[in-house]
C-alpha atoms as a PDB file:
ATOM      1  CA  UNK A   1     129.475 124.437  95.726  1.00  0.00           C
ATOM      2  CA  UNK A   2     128.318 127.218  98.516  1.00  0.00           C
ATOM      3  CA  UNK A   3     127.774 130.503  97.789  1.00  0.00           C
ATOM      4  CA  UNK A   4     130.974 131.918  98.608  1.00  0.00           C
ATOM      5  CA  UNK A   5     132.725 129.690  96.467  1.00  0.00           C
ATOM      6  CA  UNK A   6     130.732 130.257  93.284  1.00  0.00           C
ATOM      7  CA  UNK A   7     133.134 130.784  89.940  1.00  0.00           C
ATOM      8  CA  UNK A   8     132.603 134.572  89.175  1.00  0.00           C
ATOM      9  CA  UNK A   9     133.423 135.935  85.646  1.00  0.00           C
ATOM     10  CA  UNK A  10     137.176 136.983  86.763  1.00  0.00           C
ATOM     11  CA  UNK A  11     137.849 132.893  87.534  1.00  0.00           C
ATOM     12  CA  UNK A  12     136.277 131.362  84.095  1.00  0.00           C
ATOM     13  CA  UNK A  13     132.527 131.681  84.168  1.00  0.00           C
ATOM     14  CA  UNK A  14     130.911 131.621  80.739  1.00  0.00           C
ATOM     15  CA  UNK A  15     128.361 133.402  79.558  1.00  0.00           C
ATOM     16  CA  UNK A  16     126.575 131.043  77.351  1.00  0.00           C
ATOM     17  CA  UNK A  17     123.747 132.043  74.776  1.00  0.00           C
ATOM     18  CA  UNK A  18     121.635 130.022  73.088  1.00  0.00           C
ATOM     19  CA  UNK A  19     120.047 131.263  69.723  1.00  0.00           C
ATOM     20  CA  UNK A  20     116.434 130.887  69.305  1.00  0.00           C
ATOM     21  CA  UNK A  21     114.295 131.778  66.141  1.00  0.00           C
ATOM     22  CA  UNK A  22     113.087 135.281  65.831  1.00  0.00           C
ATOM     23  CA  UNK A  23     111.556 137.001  62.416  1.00  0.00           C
ATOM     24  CA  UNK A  24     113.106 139.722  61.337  1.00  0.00           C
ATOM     25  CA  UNK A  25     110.674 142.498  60.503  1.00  0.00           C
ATOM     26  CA  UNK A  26     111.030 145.198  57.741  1.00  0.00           C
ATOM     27  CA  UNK A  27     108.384 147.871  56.157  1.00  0.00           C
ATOM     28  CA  UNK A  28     110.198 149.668  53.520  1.00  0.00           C
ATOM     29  CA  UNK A  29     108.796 152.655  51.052  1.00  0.00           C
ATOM     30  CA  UNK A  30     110.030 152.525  47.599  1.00  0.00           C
ATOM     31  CA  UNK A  31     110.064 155.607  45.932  1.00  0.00           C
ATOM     32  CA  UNK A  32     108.209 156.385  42.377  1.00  0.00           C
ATOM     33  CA  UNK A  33     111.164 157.325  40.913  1.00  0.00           C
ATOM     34  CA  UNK A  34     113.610 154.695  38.874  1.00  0.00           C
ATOM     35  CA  UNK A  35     116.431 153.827  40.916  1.00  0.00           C
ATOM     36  CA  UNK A  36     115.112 155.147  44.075  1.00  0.00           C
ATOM     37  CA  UNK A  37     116.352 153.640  47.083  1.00  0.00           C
ATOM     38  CA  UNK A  38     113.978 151.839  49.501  1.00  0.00           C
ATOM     39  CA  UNK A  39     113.300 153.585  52.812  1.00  0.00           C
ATOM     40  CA  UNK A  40     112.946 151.543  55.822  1.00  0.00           C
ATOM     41  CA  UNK A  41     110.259 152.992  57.990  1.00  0.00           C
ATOM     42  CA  UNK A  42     110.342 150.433  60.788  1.00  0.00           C
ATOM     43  CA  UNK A  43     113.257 147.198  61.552  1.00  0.00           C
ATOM     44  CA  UNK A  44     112.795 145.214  63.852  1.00  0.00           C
ATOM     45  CA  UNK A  45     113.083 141.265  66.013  1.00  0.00           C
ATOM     46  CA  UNK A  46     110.219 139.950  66.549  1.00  0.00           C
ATOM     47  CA  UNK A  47     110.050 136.966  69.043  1.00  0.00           C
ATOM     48  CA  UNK A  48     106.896 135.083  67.198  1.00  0.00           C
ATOM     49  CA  UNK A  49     105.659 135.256  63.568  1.00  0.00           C
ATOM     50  CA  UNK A  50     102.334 135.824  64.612  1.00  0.00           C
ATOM     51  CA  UNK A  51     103.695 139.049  66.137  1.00  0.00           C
ATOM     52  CA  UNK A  52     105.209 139.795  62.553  1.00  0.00           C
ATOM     53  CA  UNK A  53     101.697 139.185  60.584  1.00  0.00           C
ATOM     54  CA  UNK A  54      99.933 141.162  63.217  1.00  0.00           C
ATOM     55  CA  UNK A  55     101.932 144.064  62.883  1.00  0.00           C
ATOM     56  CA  UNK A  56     101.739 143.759  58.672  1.00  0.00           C
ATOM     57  CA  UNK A  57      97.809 143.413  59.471  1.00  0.00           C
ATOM     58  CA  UNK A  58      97.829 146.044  61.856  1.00  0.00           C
ATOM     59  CA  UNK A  59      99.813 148.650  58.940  1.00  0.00           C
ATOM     60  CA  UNK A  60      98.037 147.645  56.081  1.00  0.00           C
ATOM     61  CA  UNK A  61      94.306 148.024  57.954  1.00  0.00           C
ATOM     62  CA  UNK A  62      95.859 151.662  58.275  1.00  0.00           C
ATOM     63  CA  UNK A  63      97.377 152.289  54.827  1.00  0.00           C
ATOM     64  CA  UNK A  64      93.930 153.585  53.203  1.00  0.00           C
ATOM     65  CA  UNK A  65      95.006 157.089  54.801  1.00  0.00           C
ATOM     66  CA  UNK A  66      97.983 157.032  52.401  1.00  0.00           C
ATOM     67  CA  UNK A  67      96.010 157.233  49.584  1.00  0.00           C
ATOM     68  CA  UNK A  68      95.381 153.759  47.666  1.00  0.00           C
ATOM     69  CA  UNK A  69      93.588 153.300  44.606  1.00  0.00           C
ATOM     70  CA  UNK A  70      90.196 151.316  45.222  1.00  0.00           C
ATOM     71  CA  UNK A  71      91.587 148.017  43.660  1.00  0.00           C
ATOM     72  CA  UNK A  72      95.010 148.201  46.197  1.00  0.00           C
ATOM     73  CA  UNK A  73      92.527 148.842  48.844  1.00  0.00           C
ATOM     74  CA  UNK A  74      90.379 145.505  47.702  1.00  0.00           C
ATOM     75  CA  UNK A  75      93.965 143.673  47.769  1.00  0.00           C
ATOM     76  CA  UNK A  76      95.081 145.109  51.395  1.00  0.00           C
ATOM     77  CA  UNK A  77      91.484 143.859  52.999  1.00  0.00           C
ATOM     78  CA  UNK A  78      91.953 140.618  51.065  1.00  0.00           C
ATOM     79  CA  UNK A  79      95.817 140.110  52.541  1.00  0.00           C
ATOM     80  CA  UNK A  80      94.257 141.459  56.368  1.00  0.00           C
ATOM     81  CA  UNK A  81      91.428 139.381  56.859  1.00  0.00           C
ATOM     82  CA  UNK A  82      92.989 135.979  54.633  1.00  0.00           C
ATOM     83  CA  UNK A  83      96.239 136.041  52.851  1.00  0.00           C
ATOM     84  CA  UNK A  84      97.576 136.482  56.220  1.00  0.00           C
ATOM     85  CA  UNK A  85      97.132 132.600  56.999  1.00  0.00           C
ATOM     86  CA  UNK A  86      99.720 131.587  54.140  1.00  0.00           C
ATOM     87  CA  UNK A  87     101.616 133.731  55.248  1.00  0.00           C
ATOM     88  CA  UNK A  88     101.867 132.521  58.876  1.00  0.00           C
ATOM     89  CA  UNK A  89     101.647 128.577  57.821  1.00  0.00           C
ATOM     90  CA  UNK A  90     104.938 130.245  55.073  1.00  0.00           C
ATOM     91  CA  UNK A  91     106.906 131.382  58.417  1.00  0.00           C
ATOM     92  CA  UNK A  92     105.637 128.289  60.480  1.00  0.00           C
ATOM     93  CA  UNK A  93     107.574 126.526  57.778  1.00  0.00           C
ATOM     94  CA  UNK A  94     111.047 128.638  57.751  1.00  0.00           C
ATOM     95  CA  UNK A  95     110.068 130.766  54.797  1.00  0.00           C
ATOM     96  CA  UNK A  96     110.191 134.238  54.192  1.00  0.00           C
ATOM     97  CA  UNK A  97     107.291 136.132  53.202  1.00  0.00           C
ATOM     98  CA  UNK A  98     105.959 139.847  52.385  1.00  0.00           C
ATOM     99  CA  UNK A  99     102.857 141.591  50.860  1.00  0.00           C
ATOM    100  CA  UNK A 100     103.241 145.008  49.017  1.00  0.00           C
ATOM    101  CA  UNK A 101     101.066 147.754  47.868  1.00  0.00           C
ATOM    102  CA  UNK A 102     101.137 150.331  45.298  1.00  0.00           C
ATOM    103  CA  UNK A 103      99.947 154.230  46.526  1.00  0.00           C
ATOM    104  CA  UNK A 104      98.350 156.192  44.465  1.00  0.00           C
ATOM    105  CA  UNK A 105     101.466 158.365  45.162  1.00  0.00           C
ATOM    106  CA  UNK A 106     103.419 156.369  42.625  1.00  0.00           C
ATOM    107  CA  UNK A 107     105.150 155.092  46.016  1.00  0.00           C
ATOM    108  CA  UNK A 108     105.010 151.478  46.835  1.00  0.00           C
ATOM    109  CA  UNK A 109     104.720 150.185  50.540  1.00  0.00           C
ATOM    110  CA  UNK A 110     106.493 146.933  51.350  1.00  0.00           C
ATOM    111  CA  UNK A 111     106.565 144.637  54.126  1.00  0.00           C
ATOM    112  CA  UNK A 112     109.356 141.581  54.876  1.00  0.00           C
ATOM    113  CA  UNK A 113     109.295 138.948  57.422  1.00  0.00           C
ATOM    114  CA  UNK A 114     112.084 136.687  57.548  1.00  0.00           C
ATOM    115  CA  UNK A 115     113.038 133.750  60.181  1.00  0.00           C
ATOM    116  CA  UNK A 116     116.310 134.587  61.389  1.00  0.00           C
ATOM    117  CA  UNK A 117     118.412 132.720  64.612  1.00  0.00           C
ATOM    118  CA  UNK A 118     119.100 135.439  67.051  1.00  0.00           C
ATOM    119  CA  UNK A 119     120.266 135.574  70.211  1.00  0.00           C
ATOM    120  CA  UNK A 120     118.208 136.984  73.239  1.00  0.00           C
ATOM    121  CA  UNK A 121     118.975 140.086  75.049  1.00  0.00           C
ATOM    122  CA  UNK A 122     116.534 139.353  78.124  1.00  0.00           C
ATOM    123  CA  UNK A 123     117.165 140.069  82.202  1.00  0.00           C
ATOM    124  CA  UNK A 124     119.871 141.866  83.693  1.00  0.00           C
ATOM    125  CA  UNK A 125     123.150 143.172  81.104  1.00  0.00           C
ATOM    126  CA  UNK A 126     126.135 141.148  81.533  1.00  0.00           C
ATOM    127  CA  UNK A 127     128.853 142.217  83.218  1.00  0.00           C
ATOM    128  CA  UNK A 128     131.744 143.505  80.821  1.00  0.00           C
ATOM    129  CA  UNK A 129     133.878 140.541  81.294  1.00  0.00           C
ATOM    130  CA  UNK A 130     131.633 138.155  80.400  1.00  0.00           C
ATOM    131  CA  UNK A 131     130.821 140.354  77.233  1.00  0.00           C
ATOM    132  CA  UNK A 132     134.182 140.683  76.092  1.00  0.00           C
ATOM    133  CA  UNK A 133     134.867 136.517  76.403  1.00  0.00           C
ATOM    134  CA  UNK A 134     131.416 136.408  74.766  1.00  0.00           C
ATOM    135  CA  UNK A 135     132.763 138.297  71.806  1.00  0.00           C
ATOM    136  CA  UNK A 136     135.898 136.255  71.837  1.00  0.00           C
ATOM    137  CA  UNK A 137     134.230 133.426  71.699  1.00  0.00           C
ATOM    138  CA  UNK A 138     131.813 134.265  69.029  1.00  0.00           C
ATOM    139  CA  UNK A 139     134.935 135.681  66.852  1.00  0.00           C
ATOM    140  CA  UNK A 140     136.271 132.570  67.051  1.00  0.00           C
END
């Protein structure tokens, strides 16, 4: 087919999307109160797990500034410098998995990493015909 007679979205192109695994990131602070909702402090895709356990490592390494008691901060240094690698072998393997910590606050300081399929959002955007048969398609 030459170049000027390449199918352009108004005459049935398809924009076609393959999902790929991601892990789906989420720090949350739970309040000391009963029945307190949990705060999310940071959502987000992540396109690796080892991404995901960095980051955990990364917060937790960091945490001591929110006031931990000294057995908490035993348990973070434990989960940064080993309990990371079941964790990452746990994702590696399709399973969730999450650490948490209890401040000194009465506040507790979670972390979530979940594989999820997601779609990617990577080069230029679409244009808005091929979005909207996108969306038809994946309402379908």
């Amino acid at each position: 087919m030459s170049t000027a007679q390449q199918a352009t979205p108004s005459e049935g192109a398809r924009l076609v999307l393959a999902p790929h695994l991601g892990y789906w990131f989420e720090m949350l602070m739970q309040g000391s109160t009963p029945g307190s909702l949990p705060e999310a402090r940071a959502l987000e895709m992540l396109p690796f797990a080892k991404d995901a356990i960095r980051t955990i490592r990364i917060q937790i390494r960091t945490f001591h500034m929110l006031g931990m008691n000294p057995r908490e901060i035993g348990r973070a240094a434990e989960w940064a410098n080993f309990g990371w690698i079941q964790a990452l072998a746990a994702l590696d393997r399709g399973e969730p998995c999450g650490f948490s910590l209890l401040l000194s606050s009465g506040q507790s300081a979670e972390w979530h990493v979940t594989p999820k399929d997601c779609f990617p959002l990577y080069g230029t955007v679409p244009c808005m015909d091929q979005v909207r048969s996108l969306r038809l398609e994946l309402s379908r």
